[in-house]
PDB file of N, CA and C in Angstrom:
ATOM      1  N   UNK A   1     114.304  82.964 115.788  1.00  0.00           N
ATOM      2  CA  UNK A   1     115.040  84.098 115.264  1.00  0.00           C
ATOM      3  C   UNK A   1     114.532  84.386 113.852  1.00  0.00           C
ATOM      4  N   UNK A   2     114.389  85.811 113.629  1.00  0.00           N
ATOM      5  CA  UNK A   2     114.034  86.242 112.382  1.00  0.00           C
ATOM      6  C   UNK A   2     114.853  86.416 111.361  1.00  0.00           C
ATOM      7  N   UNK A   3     114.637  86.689 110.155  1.00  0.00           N
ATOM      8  CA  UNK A   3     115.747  87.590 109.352  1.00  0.00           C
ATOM      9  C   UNK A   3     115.001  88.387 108.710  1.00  0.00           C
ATOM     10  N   UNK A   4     116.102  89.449 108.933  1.00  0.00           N
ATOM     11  CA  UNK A   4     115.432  90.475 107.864  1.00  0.00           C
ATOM     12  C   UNK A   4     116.738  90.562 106.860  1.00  0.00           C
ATOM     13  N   UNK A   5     115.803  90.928 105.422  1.00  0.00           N
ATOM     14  CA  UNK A   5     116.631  90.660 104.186  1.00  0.00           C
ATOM     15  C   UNK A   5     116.006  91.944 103.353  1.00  0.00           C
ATOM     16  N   UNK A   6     117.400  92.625 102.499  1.00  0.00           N
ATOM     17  CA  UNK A   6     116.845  93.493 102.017  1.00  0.00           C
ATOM     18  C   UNK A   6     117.639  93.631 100.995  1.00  0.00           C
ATOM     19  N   UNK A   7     117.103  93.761  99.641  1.00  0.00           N
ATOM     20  CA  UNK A   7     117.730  93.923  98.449  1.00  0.00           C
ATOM     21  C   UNK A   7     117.540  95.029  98.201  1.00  0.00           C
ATOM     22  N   UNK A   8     117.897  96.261  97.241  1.00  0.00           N
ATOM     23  CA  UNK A   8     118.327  97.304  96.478  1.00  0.00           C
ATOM     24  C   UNK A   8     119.647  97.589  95.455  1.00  0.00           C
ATOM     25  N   UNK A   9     119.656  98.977  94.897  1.00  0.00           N
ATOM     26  CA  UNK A   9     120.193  99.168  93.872  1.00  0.00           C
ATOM     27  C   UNK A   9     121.092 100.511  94.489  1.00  0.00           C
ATOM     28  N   UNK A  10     121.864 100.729  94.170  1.00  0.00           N
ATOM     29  CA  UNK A  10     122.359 102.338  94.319  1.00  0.00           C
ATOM     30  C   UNK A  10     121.724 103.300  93.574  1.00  0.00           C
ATOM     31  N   UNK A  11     121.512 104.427  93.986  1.00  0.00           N
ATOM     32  CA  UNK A  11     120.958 105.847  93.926  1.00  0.00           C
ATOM     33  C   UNK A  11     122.183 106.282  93.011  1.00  0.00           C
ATOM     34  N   UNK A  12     121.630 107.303  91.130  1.00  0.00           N
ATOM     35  CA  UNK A  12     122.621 107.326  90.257  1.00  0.00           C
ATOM     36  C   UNK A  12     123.492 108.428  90.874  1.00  0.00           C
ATOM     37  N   UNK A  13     124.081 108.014  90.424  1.00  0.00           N
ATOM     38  CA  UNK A  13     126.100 109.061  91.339  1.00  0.00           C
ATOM     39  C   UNK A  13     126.189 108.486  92.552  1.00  0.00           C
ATOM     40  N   UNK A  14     125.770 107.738  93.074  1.00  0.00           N
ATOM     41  CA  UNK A  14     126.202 106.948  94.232  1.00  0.00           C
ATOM     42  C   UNK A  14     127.375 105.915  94.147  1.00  0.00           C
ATOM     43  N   UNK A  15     128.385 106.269  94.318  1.00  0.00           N
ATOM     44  CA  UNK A  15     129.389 105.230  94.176  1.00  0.00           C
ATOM     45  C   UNK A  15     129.491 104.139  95.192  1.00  0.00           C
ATOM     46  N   UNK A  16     129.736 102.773  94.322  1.00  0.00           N
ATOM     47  CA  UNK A  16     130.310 101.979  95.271  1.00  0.00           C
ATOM     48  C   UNK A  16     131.404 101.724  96.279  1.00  0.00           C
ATOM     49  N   UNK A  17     132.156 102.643  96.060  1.00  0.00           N
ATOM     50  CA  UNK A  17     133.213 102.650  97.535  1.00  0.00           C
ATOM     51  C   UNK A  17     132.686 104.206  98.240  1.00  0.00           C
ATOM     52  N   UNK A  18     131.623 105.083  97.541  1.00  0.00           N
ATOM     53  CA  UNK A  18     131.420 105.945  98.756  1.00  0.00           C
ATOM     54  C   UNK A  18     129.993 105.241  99.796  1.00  0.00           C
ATOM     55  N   UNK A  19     129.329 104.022  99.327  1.00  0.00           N
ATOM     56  CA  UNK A  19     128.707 103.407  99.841  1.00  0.00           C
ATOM     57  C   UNK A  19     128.912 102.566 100.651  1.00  0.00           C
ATOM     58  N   UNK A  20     130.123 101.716 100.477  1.00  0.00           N
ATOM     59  CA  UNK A  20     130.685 100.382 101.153  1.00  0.00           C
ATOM     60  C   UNK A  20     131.036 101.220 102.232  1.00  0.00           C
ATOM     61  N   UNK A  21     132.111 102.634 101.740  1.00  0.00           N
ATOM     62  CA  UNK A  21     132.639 103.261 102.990  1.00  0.00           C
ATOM     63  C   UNK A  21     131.601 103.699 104.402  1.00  0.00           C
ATOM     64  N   UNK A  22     130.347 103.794 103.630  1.00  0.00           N
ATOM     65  CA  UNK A  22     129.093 104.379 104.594  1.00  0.00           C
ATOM     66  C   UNK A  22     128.859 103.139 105.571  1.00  0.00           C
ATOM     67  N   UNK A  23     128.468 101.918 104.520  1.00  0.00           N
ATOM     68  CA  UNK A  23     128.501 101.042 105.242  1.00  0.00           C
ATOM     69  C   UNK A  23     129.226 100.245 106.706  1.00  0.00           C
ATOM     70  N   UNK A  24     131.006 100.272 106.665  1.00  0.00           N
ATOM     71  CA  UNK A  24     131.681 100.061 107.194  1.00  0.00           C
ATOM     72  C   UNK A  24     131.750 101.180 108.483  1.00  0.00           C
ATOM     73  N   UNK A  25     131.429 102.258 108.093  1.00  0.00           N
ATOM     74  CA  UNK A  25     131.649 103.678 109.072  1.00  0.00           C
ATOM     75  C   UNK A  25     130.772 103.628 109.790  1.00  0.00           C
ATOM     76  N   UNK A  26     129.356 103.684 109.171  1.00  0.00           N
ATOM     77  CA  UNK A  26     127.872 104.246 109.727  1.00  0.00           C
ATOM     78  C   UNK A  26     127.209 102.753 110.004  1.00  0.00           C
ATOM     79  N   UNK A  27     126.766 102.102 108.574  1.00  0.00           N
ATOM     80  CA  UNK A  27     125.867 101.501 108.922  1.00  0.00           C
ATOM     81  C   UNK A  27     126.019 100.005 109.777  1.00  0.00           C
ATOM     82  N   UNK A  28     127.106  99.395 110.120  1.00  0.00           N
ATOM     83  CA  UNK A  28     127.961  98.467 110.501  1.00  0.00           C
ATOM     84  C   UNK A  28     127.555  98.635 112.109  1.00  0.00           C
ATOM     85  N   UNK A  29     128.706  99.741 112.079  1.00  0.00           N
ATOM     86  CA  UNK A  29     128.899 100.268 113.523  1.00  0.00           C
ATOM     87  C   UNK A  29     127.029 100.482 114.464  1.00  0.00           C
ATOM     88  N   UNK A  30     126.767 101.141 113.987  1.00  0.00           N
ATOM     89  CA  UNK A  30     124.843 101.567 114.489  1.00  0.00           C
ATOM     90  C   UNK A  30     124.308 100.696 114.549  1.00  0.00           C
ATOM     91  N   UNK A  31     124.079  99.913 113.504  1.00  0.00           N
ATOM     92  CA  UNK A  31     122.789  98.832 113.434  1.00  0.00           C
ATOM     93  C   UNK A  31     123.086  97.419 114.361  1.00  0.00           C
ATOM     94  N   UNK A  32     124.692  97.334 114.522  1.00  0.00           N
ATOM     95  CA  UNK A  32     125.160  95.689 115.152  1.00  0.00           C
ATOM     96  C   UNK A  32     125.506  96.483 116.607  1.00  0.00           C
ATOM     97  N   UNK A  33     125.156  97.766 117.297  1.00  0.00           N
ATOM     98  CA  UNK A  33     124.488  98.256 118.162  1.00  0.00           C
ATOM     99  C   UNK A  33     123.672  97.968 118.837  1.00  0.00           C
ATOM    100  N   UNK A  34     122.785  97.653 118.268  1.00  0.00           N
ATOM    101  CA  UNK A  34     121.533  97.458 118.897  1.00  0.00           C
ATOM    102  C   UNK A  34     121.085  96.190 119.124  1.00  0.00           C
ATOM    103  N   UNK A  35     120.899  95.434 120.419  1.00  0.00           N
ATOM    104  CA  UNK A  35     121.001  94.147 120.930  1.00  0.00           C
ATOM    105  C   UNK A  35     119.773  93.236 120.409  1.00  0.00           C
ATOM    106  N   UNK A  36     118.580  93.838 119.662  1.00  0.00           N
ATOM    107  CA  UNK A  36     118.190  92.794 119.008  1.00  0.00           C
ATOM    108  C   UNK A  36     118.667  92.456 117.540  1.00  0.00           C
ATOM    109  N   UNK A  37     119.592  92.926 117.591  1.00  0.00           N
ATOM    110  CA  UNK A  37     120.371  92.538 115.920  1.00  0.00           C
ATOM    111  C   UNK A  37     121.630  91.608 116.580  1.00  0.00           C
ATOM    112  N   UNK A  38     120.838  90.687 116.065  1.00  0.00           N
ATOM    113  CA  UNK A  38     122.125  89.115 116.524  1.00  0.00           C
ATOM    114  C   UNK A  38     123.145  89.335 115.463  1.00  0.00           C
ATOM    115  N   UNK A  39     122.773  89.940 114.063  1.00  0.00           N
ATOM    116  CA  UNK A  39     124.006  89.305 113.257  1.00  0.00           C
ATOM    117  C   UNK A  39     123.347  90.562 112.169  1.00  0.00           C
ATOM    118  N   UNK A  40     124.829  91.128 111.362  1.00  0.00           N
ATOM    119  CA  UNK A  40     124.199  92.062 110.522  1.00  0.00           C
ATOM    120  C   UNK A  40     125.367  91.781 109.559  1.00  0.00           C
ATOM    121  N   UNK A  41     124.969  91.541 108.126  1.00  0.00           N
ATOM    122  CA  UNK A  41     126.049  91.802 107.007  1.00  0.00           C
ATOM    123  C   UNK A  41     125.607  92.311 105.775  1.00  0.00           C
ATOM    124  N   UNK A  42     126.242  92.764 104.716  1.00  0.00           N
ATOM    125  CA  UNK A  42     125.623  93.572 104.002  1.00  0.00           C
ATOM    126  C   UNK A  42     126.603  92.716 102.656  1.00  0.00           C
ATOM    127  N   UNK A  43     125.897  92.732 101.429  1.00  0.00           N
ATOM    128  CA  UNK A  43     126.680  91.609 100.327  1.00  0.00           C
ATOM    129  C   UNK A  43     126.464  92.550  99.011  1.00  0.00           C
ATOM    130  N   UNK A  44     127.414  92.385  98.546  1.00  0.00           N
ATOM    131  CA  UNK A  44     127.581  93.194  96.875  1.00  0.00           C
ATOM    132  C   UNK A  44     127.186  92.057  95.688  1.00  0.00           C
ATOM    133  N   UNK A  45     126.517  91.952  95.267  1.00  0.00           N
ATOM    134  CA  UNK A  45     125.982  90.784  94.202  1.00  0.00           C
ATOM    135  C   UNK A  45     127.253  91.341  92.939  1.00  0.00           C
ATOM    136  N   UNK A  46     127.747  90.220  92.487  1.00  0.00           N
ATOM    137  CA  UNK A  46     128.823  90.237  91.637  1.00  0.00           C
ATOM    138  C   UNK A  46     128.346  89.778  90.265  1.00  0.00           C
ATOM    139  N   UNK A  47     127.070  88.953  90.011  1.00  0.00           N
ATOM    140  CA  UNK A  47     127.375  88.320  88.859  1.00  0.00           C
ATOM    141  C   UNK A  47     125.869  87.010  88.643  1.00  0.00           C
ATOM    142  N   UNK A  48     125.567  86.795  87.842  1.00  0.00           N
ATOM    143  CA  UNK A  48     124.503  85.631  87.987  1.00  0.00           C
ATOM    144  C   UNK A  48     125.067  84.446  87.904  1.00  0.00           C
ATOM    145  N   UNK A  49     124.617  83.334  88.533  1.00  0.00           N
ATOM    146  CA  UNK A  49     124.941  81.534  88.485  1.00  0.00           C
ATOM    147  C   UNK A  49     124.707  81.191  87.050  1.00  0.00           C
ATOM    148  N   UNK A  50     123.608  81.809  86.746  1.00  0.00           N
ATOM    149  CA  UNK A  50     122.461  81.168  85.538  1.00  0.00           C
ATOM    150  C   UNK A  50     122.110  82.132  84.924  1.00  0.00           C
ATOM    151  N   UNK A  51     122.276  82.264  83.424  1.00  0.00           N
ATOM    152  CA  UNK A  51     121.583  83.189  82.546  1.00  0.00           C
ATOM    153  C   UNK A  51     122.511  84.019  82.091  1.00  0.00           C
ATOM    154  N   UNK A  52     122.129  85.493  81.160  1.00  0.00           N
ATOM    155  CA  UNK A  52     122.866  86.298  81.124  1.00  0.00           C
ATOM    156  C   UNK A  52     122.773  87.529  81.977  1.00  0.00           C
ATOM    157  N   UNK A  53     123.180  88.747  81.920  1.00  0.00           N
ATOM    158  CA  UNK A  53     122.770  89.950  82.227  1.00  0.00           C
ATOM    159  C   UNK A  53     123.612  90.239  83.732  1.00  0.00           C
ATOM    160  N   UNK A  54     122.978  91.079  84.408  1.00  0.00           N
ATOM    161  CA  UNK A  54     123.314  91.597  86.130  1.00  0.00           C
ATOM    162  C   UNK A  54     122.238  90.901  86.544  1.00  0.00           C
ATOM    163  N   UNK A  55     122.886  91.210  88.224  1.00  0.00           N
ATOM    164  CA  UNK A  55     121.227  90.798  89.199  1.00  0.00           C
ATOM    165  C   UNK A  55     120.706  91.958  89.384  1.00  0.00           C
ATOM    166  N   UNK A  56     119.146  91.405  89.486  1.00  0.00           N
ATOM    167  CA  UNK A  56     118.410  92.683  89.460  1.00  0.00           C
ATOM    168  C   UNK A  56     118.684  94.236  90.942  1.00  0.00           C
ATOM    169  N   UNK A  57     119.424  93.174  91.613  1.00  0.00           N
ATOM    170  CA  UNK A  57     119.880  94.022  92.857  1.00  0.00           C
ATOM    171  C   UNK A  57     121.180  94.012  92.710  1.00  0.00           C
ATOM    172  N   UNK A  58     121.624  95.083  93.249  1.00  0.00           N
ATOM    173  CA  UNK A  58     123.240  95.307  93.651  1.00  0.00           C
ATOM    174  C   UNK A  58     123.953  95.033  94.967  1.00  0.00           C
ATOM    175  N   UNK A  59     123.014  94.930  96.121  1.00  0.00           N
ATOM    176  CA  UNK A  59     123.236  94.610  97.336  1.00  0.00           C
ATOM    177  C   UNK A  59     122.328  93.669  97.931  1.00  0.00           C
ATOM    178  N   UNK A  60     122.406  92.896  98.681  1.00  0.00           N
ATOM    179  CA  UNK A  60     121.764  92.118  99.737  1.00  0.00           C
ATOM    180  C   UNK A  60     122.356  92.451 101.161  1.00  0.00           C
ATOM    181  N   UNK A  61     121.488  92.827 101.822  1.00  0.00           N
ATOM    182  CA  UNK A  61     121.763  92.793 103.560  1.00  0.00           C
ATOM    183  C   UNK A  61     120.943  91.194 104.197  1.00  0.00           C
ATOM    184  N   UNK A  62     121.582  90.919 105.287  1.00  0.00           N
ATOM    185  CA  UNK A  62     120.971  90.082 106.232  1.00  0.00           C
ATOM    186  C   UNK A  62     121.004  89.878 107.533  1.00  0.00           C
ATOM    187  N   UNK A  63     119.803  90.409 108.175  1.00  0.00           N
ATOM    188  CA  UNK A  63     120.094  90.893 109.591  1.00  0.00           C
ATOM    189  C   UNK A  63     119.174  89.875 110.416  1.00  0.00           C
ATOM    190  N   UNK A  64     119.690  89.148 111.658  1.00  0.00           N
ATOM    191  CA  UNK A  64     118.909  88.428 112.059  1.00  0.00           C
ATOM    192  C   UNK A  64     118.720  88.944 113.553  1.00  0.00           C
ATOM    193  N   UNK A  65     117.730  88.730 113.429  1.00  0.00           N
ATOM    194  CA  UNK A  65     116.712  89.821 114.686  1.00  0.00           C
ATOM    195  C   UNK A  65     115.829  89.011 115.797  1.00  0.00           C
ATOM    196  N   UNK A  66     116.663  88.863 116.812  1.00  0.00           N
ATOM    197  CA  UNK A  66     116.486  88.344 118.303  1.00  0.00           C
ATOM    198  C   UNK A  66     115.081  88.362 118.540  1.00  0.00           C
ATOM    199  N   UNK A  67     114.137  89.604 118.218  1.00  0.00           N
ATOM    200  CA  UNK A  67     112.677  90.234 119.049  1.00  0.00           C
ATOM    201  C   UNK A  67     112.391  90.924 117.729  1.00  0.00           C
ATOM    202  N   UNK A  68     111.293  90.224 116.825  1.00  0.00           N
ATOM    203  CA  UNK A  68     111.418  91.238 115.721  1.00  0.00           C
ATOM    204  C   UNK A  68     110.139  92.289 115.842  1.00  0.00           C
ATOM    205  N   UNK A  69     108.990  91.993 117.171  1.00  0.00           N
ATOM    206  CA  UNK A  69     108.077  92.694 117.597  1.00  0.00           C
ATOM    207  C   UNK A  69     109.057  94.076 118.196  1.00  0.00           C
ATOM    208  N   UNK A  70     110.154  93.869 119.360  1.00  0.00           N
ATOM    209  CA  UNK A  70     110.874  94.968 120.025  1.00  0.00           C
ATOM    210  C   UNK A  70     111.116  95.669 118.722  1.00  0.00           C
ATOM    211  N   UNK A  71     112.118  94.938 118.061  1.00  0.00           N
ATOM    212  CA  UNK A  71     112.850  95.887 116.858  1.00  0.00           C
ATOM    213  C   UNK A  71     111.624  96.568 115.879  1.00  0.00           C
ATOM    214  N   UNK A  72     110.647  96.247 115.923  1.00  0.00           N
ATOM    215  CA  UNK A  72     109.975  97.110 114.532  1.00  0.00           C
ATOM    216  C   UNK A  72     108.917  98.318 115.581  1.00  0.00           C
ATOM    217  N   UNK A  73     108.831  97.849 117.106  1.00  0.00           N
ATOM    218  CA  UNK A  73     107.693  98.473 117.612  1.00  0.00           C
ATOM    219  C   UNK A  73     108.512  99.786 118.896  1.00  0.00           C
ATOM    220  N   UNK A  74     109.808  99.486 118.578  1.00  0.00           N
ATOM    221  CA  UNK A  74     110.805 100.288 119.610  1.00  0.00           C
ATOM    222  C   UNK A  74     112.083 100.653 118.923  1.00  0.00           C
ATOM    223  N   UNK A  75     112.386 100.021 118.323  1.00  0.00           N
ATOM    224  CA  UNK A  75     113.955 100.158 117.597  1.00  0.00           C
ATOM    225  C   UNK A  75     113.851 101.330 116.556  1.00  0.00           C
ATOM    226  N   UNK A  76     113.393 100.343 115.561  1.00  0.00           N
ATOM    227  CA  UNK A  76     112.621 101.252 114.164  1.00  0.00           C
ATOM    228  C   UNK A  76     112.601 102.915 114.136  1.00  0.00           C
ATOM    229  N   UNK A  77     111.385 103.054 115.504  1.00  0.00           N
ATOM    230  CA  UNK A  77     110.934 104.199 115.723  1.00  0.00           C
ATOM    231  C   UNK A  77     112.199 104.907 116.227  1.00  0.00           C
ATOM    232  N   UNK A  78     113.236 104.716 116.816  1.00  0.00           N
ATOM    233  CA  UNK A  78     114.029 105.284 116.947  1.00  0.00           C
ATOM    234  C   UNK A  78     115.210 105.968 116.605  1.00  0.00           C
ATOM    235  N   UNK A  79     115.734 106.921 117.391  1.00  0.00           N
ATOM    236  CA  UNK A  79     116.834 108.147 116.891  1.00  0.00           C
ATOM    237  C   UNK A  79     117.201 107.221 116.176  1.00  0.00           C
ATOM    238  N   UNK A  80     118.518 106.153 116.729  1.00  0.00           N
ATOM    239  CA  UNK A  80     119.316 105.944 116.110  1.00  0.00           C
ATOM    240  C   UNK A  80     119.067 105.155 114.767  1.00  0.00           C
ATOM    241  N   UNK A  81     118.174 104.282 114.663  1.00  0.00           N
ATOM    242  CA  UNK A  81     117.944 103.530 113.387  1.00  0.00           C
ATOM    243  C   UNK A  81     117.280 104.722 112.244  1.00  0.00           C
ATOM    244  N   UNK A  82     116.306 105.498 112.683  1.00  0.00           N
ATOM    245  CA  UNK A  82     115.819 106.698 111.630  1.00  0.00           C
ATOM    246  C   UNK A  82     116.843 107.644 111.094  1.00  0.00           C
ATOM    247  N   UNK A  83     118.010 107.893 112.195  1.00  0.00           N
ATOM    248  CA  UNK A  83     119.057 108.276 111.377  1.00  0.00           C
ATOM    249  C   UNK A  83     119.560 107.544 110.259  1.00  0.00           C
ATOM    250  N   UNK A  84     119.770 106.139 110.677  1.00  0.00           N
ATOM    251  CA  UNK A  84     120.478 105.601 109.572  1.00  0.00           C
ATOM    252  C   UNK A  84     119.984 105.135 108.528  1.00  0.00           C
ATOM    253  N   UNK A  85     118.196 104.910 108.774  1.00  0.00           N
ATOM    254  CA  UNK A  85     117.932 105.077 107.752  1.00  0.00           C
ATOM    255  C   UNK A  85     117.150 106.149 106.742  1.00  0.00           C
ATOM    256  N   UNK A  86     117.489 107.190 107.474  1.00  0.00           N
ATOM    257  CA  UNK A  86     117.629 108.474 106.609  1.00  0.00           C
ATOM    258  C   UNK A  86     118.776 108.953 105.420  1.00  0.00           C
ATOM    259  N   UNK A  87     119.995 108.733 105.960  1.00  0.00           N
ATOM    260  CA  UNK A  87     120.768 108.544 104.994  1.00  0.00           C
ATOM    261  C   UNK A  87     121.054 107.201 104.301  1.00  0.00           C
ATOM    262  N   UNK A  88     120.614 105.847 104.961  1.00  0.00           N
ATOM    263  CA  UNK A  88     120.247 104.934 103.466  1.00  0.00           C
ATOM    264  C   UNK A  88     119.621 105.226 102.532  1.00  0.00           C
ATOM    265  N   UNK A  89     118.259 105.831 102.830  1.00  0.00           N
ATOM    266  CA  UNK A  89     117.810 106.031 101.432  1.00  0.00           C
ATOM    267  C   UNK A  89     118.074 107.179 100.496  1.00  0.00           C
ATOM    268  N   UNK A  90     118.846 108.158 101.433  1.00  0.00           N
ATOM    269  CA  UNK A  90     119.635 108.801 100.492  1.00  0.00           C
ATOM    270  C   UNK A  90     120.806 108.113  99.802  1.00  0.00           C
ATOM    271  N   UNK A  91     120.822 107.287  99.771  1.00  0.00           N
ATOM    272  CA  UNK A  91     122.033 106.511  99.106  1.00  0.00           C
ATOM    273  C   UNK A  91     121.587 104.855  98.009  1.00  0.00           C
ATOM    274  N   UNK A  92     120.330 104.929  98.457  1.00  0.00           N
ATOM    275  CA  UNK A  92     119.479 103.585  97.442  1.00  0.00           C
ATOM    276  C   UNK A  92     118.598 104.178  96.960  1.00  0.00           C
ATOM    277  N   UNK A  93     117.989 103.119  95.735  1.00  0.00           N
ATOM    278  CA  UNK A  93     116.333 102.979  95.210  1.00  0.00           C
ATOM    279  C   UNK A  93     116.176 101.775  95.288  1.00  0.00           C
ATOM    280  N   UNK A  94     114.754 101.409  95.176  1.00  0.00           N
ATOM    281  CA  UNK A  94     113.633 100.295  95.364  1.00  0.00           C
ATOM    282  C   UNK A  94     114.504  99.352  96.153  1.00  0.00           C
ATOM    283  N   UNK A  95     114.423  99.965  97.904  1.00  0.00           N
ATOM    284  CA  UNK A  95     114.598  98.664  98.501  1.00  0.00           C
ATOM    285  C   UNK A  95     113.482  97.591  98.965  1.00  0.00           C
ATOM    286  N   UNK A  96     113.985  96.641  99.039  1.00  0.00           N
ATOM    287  CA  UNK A  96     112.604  95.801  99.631  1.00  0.00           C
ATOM    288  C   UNK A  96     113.046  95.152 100.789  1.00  0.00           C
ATOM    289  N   UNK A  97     112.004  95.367 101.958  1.00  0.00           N
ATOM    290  CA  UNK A  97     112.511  94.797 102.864  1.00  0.00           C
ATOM    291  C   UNK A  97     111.481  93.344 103.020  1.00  0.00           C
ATOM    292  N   UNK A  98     112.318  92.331 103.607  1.00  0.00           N
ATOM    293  CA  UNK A  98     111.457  91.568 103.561  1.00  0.00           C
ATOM    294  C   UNK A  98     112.312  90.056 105.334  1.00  0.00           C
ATOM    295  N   UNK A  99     110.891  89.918 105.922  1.00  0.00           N
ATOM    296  CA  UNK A  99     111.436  88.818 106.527  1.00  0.00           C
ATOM    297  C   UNK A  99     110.698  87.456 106.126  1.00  0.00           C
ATOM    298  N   UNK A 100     111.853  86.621 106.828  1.00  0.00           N
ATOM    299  CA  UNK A 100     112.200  85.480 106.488  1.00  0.00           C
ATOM    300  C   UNK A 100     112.211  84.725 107.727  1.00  0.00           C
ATOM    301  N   UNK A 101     112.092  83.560 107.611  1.00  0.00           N
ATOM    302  CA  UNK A 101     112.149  82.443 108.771  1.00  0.00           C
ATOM    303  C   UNK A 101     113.070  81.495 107.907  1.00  0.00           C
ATOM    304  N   UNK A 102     113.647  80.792 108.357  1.00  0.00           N
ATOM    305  CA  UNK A 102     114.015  79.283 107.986  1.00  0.00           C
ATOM    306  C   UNK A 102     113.690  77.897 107.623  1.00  0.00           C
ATOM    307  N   UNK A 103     113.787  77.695 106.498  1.00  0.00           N
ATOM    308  CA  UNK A 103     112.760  76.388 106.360  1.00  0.00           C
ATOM    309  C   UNK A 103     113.747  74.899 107.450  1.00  0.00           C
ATOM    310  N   UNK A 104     113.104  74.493 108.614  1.00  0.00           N
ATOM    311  CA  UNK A 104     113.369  73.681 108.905  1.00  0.00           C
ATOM    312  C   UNK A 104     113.069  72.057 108.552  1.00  0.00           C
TER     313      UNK A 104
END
């Protein structure tokens, strides 16, 4: 099993409860849809462990992905995920997507 992990920032005038609300409505519902998404959650970074300042991101997602060849070579390309992420990025900047394996 894969993960996909993705950090970003909100887009300025993007509020955080008109985002969370997107989240819970749109992006929740669609993406944990689709049967190679074993597990989907989305995290609000609150604060650093260590140091001063913010984190450089405002959100973390973590989606772990059954077939990550199906999902990027069939899913991706499709209606429903290009919708949603059409209006994600109307709603972020500099996301990064990135996968991950598990260190066993």
């Amino acid at each position: 099993m894969k993960q996909l992990i993705l950090t970003y920032k909100l887009k300025t005038g993007v509020t955080r409860e008109q985002f969370e609300d997107w989240v819970r409505t749109t992006d929740y519902p669609k993406m944990r849809s689709l049967s190679r998404v074993s597990s989907f959650r989305t995290f609000r970074t609150e604060g650093l462990l260590l140091g001063e300042g913010s984190p450089a991101h405002q959100y973390v997602e973590v989606f772990e992905i059954s077939d990550l060849d199906g999902f990027t070579s069939e899913d991706m390309p499709g209606d429903l995920v290009q919708s949603v992420m059409g209006e994600f990025m109307g709603l972020v900047e500099d996301p990064q997507f990135m996968i991950a394996s598990e260190v066993v």
